[in-house]
Protein backbone atom coordinates (compact mmCIF):
# COMPACT_ATOMS: atom_id res chain seq x y z
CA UNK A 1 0.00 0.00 0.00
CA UNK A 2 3.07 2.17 1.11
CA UNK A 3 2.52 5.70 2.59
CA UNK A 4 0.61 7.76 0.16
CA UNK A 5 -2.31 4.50 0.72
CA UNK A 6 -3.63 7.09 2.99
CA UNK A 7 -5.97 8.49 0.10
CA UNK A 8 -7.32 5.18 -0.06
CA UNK A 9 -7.24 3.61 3.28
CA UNK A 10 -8.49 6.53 5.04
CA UNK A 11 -11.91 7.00 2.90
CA UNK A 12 -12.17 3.33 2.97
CA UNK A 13 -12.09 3.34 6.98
CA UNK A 14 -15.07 6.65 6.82
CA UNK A 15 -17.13 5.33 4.05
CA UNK A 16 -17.05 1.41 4.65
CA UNK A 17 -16.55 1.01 8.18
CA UNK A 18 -18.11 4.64 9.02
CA UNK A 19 -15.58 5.79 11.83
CA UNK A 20 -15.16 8.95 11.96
CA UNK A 21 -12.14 11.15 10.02
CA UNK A 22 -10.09 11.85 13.15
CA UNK A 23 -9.88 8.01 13.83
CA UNK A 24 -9.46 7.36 10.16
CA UNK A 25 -6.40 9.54 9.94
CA UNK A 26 -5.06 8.13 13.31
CA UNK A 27 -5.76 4.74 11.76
CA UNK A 28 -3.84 5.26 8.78
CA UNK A 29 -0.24 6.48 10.46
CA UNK A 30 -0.49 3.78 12.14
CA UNK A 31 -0.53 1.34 9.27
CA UNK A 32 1.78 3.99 7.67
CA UNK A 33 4.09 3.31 10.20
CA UNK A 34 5.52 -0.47 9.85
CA UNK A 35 5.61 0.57 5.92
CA UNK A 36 8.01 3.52 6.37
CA UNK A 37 10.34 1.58 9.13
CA UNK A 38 11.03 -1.21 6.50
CA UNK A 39 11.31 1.03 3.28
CA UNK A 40 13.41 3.49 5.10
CA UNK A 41 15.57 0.21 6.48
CA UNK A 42 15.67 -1.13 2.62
CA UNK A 43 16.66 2.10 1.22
CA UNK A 44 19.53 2.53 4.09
CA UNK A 45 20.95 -0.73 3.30
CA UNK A 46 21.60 -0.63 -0.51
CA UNK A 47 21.82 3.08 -0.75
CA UNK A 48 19.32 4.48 -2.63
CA UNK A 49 19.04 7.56 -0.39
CA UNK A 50 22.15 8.89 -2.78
CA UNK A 51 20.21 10.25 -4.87
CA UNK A 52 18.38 12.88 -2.82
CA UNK A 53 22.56 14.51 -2.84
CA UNK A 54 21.58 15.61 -6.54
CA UNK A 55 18.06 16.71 -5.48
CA UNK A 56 18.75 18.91 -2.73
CA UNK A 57 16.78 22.09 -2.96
CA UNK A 58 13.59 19.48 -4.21
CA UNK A 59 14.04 17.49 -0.89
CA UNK A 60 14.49 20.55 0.97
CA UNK A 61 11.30 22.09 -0.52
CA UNK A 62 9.00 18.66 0.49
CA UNK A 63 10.57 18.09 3.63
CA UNK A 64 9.81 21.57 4.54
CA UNK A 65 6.08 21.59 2.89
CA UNK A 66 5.90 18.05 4.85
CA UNK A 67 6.77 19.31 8.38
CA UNK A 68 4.93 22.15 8.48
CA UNK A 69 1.70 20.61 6.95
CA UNK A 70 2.02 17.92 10.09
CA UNK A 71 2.33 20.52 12.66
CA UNK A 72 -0.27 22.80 10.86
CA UNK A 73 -3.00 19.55 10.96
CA UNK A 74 -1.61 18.80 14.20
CA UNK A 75 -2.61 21.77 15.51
CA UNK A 76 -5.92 21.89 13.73
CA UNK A 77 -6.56 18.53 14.87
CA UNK A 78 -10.32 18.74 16.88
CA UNK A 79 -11.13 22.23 15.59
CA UNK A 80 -12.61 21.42 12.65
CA UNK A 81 -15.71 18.94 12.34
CA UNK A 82 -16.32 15.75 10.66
CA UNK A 83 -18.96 18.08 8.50
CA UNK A 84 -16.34 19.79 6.94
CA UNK A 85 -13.53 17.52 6.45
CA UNK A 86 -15.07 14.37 4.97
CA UNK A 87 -16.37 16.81 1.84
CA UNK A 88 -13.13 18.79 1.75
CA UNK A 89 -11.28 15.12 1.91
CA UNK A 90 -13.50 14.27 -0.91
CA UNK A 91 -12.46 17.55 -2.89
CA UNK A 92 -9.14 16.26 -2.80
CA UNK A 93 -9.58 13.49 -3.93
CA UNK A 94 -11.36 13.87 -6.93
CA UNK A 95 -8.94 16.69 -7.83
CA UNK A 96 -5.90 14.27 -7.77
CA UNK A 97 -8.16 11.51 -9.27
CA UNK A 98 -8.64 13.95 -12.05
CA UNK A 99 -4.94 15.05 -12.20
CA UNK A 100 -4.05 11.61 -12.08
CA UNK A 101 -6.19 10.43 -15.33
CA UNK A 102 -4.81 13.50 -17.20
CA UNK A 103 -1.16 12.61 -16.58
CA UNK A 104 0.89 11.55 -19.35
């Protein structure tokens, strides 16, 4: 599934087994994590983390954009309600399901 399953998983845990988004969020890190200790173990090992040298300023960019989205949503974590976030969720995702299917 790796880490970006969240934009499946976390709909699937809402819409199929109708938890709420909070729980499906918390849900999803948490299967997240095991996936990220072994690919981040794998890529270690046979050095494929080289190649983020030539990227630098892109790496720097996302890691940055990364961070401060998690404390951002960490912080807005409980203020906004389930009425608002399971539409905006589904904004998102049709907008990268449209992106996607335009990609070349």
């Amino acid at each position: 599934m790796g880490v970006a399953g969240g934009e499946l998983l976390i709909p699937t845990i809402v819409l199929l087994f109708g938890e709420d988004i909070k729980t499906a969020g918390s849900l999803s890190l948490l299967v997240s994590l095991p996936t990220m200790l072994v690919a981040f173990a794998r890529y270690s090992r046979d050095g494929s983390f080289a190649v983020l040298g030539a990227n630098l300023r892109f790496m720097t960019i996302m890691a940055a954009g990364s961070i401060a989205g998690a404390v951002l949503g960490g912080m807005l974590l409980g203020v906004f309600p389930d009425l608002i976030l399971i539409p905006l969720l589904s904004v998102i995702l049709l907008v990268s399901a449209v992106k996607l299917a335009r990609h070349d």
